[in-house]
C-alpha atoms as a PDB file:
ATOM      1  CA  UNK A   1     -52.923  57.335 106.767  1.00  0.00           C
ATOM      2  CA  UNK A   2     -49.724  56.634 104.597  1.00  0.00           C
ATOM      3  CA  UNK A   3     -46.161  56.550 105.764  1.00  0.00           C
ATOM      4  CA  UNK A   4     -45.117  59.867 104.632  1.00  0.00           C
ATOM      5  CA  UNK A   5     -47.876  61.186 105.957  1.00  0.00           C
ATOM      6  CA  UNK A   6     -47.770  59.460 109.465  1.00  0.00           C
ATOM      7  CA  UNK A   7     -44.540  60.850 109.433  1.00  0.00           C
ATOM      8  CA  UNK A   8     -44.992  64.434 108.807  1.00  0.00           C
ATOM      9  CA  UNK A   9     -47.968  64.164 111.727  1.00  0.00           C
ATOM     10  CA  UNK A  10     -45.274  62.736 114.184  1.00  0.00           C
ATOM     11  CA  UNK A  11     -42.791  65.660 112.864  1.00  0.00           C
ATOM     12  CA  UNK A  12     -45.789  68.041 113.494  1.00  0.00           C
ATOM     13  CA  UNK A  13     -46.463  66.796 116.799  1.00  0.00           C
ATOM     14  CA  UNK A  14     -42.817  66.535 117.886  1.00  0.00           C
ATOM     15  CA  UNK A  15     -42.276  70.769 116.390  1.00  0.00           C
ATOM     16  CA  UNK A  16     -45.423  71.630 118.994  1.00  0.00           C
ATOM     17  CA  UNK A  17     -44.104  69.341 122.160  1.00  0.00           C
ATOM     18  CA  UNK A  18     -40.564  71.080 122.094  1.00  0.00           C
ATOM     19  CA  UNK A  19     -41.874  74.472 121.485  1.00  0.00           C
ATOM     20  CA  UNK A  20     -44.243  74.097 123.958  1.00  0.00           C
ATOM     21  CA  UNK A  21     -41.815  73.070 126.213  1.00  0.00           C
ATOM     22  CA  UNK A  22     -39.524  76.025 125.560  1.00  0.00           C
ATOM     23  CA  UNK A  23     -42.232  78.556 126.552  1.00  0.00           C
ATOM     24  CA  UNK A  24     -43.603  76.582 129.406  1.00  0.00           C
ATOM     25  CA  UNK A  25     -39.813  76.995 130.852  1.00  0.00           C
ATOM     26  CA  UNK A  26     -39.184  80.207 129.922  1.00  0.00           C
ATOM     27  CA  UNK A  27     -42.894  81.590 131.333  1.00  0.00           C
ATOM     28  CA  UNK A  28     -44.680  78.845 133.626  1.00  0.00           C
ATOM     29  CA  UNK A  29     -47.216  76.222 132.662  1.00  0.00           C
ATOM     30  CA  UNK A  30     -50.303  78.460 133.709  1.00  0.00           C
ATOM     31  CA  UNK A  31     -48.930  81.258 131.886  1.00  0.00           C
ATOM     32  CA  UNK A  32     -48.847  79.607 128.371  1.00  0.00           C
ATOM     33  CA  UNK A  33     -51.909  79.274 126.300  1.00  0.00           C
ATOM     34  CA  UNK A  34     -52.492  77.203 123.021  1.00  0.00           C
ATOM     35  CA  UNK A  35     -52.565  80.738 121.339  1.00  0.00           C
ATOM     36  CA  UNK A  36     -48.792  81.462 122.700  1.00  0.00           C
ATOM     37  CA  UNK A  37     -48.038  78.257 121.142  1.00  0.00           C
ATOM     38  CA  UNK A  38     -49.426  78.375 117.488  1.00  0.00           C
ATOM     39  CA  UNK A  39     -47.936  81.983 117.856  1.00  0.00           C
ATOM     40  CA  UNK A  40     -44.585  80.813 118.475  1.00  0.00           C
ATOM     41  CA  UNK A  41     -45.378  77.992 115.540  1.00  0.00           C
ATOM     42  CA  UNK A  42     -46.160  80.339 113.007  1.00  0.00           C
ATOM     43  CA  UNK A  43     -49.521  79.103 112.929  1.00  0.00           C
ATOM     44  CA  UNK A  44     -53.475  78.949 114.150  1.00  0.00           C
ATOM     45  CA  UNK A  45     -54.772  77.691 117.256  1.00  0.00           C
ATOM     46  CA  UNK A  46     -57.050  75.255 115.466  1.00  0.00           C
ATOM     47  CA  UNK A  47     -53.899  74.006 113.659  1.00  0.00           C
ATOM     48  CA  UNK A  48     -52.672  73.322 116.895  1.00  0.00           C
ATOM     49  CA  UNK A  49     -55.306  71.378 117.915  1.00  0.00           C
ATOM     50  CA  UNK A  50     -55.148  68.788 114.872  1.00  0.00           C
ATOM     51  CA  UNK A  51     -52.050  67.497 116.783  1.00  0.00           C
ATOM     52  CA  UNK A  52     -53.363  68.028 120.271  1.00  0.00           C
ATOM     53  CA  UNK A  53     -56.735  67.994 121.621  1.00  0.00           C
ATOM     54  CA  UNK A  54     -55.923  70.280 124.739  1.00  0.00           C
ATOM     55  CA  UNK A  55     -52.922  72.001 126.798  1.00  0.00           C
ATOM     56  CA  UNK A  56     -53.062  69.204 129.393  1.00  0.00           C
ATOM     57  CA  UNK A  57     -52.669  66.878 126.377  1.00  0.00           C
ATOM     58  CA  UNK A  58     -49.046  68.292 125.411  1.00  0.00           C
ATOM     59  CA  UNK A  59     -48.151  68.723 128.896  1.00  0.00           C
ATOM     60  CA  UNK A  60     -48.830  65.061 129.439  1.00  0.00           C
ATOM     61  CA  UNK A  61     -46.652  64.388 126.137  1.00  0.00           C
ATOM     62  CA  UNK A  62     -43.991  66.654 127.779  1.00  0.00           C
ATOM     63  CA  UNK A  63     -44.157  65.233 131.433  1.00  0.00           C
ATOM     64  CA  UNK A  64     -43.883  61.640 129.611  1.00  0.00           C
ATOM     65  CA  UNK A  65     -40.655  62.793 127.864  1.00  0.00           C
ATOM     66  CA  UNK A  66     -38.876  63.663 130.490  1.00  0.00           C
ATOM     67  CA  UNK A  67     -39.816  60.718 132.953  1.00  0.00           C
ATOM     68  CA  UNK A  68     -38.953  58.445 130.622  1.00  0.00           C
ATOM     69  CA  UNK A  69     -35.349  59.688 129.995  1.00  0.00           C
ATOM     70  CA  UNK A  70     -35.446  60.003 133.772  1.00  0.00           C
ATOM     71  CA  UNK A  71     -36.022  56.622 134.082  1.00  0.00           C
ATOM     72  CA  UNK A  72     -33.660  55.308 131.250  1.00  0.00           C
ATOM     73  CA  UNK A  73     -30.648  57.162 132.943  1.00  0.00           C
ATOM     74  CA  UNK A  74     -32.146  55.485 136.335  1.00  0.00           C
ATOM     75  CA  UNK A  75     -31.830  52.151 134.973  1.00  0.00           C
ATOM     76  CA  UNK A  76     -28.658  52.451 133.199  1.00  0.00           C
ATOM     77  CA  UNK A  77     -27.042  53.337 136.764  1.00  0.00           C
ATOM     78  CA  UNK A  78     -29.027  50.692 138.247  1.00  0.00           C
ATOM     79  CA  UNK A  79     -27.565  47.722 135.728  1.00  0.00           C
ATOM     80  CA  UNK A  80     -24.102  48.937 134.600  1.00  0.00           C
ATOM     81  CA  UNK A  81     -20.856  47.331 135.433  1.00  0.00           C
ATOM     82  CA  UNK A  82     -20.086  46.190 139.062  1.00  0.00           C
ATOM     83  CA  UNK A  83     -21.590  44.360 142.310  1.00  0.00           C
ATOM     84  CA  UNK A  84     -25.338  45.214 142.412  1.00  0.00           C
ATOM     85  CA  UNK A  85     -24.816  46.709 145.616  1.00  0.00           C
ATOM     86  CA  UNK A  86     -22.233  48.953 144.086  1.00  0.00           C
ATOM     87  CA  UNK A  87     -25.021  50.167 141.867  1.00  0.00           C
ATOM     88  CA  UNK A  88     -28.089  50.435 144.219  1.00  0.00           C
ATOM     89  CA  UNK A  89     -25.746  52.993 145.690  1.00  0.00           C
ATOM     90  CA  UNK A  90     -24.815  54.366 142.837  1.00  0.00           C
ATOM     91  CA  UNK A  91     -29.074  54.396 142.025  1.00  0.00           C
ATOM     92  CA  UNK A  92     -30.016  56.000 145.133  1.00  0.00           C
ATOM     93  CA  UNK A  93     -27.123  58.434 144.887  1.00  0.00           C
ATOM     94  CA  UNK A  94     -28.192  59.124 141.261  1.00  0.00           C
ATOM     95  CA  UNK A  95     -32.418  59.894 141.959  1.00  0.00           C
ATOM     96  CA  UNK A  96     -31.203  62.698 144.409  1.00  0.00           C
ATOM     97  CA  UNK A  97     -28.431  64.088 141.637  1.00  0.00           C
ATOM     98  CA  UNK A  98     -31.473  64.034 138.924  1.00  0.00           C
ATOM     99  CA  UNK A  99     -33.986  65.477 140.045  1.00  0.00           C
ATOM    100  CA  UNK A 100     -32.129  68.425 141.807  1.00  0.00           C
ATOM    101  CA  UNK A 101     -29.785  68.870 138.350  1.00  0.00           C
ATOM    102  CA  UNK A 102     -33.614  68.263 136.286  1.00  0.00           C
ATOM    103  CA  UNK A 103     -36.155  69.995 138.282  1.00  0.00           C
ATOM    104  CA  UNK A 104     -34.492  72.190 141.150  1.00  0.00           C
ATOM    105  CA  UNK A 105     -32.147  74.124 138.624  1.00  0.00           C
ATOM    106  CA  UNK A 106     -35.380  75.218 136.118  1.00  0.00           C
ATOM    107  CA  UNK A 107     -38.744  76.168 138.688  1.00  0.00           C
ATOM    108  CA  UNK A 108     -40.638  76.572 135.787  1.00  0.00           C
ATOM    109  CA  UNK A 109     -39.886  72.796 134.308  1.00  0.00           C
ATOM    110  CA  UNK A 110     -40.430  71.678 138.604  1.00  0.00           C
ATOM    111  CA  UNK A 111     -43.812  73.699 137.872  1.00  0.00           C
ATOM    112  CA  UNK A 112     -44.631  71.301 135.263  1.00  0.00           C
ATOM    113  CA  UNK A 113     -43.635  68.136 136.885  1.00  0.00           C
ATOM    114  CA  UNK A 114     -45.277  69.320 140.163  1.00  0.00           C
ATOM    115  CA  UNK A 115     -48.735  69.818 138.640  1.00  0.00           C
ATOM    116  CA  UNK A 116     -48.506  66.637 137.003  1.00  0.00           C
ATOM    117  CA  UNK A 117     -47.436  64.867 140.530  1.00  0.00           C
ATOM    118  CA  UNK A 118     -49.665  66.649 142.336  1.00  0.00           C
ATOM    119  CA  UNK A 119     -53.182  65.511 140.252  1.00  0.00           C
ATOM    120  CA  UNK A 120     -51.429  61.891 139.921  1.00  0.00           C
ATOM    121  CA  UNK A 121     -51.724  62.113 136.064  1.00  0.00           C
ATOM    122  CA  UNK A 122     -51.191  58.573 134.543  1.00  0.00           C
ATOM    123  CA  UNK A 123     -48.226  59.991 133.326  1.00  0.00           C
ATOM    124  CA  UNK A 124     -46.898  60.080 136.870  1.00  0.00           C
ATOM    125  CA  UNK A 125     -48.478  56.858 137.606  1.00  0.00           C
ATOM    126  CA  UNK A 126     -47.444  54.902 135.528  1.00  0.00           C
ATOM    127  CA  UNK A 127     -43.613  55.968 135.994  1.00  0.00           C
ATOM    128  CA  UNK A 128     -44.248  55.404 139.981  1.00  0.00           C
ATOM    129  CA  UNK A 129     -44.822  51.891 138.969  1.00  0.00           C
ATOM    130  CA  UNK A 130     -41.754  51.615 136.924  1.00  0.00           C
ATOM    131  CA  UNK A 131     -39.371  53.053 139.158  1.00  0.00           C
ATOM    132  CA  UNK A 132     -41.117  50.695 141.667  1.00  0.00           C
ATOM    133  CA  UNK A 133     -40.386  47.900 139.243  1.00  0.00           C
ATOM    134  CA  UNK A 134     -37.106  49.034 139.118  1.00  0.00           C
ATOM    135  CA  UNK A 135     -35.843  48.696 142.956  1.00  0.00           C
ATOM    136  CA  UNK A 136     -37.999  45.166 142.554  1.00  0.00           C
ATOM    137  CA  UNK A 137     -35.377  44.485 139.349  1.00  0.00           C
ATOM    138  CA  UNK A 138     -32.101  45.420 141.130  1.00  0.00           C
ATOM    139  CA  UNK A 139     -33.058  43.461 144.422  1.00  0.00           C
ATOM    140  CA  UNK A 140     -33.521  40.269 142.634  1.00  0.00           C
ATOM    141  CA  UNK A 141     -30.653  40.615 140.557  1.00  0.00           C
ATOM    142  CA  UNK A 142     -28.571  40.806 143.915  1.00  0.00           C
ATOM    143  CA  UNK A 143     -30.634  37.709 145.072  1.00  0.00           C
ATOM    144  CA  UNK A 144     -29.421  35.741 142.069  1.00  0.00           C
ATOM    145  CA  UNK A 145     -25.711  37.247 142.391  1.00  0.00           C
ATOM    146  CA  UNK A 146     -25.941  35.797 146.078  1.00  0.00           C
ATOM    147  CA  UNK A 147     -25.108  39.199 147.289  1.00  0.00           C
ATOM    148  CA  UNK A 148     -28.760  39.305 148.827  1.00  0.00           C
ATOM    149  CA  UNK A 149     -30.405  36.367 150.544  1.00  0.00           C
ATOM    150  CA  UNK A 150     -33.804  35.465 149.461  1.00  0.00           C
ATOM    151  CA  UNK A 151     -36.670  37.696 151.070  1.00  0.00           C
ATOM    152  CA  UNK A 152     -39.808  38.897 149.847  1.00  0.00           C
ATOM    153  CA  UNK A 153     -38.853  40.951 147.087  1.00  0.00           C
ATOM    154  CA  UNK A 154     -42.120  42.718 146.089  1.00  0.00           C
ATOM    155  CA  UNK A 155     -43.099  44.120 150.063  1.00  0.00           C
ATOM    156  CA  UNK A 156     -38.941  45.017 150.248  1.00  0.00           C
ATOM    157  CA  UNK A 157     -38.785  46.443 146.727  1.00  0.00           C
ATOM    158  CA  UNK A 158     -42.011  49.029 147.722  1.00  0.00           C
ATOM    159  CA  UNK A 159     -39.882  49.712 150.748  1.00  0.00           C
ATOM    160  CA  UNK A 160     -37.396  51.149 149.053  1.00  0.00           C
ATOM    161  CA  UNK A 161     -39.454  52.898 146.926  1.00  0.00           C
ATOM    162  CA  UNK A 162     -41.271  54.517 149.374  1.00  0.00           C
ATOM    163  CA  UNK A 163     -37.691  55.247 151.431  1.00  0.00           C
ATOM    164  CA  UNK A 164     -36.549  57.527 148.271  1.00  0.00           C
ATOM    165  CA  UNK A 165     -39.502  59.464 148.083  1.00  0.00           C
ATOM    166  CA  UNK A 166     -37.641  62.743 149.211  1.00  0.00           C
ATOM    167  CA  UNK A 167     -35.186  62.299 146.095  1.00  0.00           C
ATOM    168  CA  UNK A 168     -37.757  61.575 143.657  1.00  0.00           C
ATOM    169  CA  UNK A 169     -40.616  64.272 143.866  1.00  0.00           C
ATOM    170  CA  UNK A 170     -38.958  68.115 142.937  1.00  0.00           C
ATOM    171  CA  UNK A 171     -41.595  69.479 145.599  1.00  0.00           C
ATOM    172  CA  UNK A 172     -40.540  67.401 148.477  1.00  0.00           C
ATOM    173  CA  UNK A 173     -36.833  68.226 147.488  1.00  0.00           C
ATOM    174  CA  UNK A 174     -37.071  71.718 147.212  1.00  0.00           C
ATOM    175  CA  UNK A 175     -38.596  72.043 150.572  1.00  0.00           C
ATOM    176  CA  UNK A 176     -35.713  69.821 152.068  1.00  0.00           C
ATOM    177  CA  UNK A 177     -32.989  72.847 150.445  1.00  0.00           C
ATOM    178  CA  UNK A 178     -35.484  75.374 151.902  1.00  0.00           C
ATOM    179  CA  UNK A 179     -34.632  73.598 155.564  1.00  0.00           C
ATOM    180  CA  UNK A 180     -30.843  73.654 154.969  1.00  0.00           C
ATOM    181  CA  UNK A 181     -31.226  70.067 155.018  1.00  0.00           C
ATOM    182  CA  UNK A 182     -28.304  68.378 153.096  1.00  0.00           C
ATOM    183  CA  UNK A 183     -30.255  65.902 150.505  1.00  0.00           C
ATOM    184  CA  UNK A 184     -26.851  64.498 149.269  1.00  0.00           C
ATOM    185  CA  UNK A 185     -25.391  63.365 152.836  1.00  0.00           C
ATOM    186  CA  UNK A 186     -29.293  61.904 153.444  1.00  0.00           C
ATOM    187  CA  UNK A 187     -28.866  59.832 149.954  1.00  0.00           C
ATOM    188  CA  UNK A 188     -25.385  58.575 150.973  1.00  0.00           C
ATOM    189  CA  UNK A 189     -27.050  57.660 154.265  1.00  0.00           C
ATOM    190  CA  UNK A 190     -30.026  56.239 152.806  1.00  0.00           C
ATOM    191  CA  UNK A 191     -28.628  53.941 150.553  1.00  0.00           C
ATOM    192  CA  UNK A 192     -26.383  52.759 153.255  1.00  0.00           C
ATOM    193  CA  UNK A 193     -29.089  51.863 155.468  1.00  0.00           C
ATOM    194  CA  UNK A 194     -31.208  50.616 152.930  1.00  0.00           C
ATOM    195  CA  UNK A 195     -28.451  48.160 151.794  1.00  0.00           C
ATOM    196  CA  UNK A 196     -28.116  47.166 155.428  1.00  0.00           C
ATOM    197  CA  UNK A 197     -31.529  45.808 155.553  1.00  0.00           C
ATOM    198  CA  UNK A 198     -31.246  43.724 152.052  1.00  0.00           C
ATOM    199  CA  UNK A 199     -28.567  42.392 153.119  1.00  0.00           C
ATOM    200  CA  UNK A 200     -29.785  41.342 156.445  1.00  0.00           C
ATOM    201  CA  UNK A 201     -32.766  40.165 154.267  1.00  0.00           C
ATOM    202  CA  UNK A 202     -36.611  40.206 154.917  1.00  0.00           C
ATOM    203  CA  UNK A 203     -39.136  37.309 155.071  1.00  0.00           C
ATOM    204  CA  UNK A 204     -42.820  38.667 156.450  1.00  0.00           C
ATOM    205  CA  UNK A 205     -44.186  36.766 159.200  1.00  0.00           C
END
């Protein structure tokens, strides 16, 4: 395949993800078909197809989009100016802020997401293991910076993964607002606490 040609098939491709996207927010996931979507594209089904080999396939391309600006924004907080513990603060703070301003302000885009979370697409896996990746980052920077002492960074970095769960997954959120729970004050909290025990360190055994 040439350049110019590779290029109009990425254009193509990019043309179907975004209109896709636009109907699967303005009318649900389950309530889109292919059809809607070469409709909306000017175009046949089976041109569709050329670009995509199924629904699931441009959802995945969608889901992929948006954790991965998710994560970019993540990581930005997590190494921009100041004391790393300033910005693990700031990061916890942050995931809760994201994925309420993200998911909880469009249910049809936390539709999306959701089903994708829900049948742990490797979509979703694989951005688990980068945020997870991410706390492990951040916690050895503050080792190095002395602001940490040493401690088993890989076991302590899963901790905090796991301790940020509720700010993370648009389901479990949602169902925290249902409870009148306030998500914010627990992410202030959180972060405190969590900061507590890196700096108080962790060696197993």
């Amino acid at each position: 395949m040439s350049d110019l040609i590779q290029a109009r098939h990425d254009a193509m491709r990019v043309r179907v993800i975004e209109t896709a996207q636009g109907l699967f927010e303005a009318y649900g996931y389950n309530k889109t078909t292919v059809a809607d979507i070469a409709r909306a594209l000017d175009m046949s089904p089976a041109n569709v197809y050329r670009f995509f080999e199924s629904k699931r396939e441009i959802m995945a391309a969608i889901t992929h989009n948006h954790v991965q600006q998710y994560e970019t924004d993540a990581r930005a907080v997590a190494f921009g100016p100041g004391k790393v513990a300033d910005r693990f603060r700031k990061l916890v703070v942050f995931l809760e802020e994201a994925t309420r301003t993200r998911y909880l302000a469009n249910p049809k885009l936390r539709e999306l997401v959701s089903i994708a979370m829900a049948e742990s697409w490797p979509e979703i896996d694989a951005h688990i293991d980068r945020m997870r990746l991410l706390f492990r980052d951040i916690i050895e920077a503050g080792i190095t910076s002395g602001e940490f002492p040493p401690q088993a960074v890989d076991p302590v970095a899963g901790c905090c993964h796991a301790a940020v769960i509720l700010f993370t997954h648009p389901v479990v959120l949602a169902e925290c607002d249902r409870k009148g729970e306030d998500s914010r004050l627990i992410a202030r909290v959180m972060a405190e606490f969590l900061l507590s025990a890196l700096k108080a360190g962790f060696k197993p055994g």
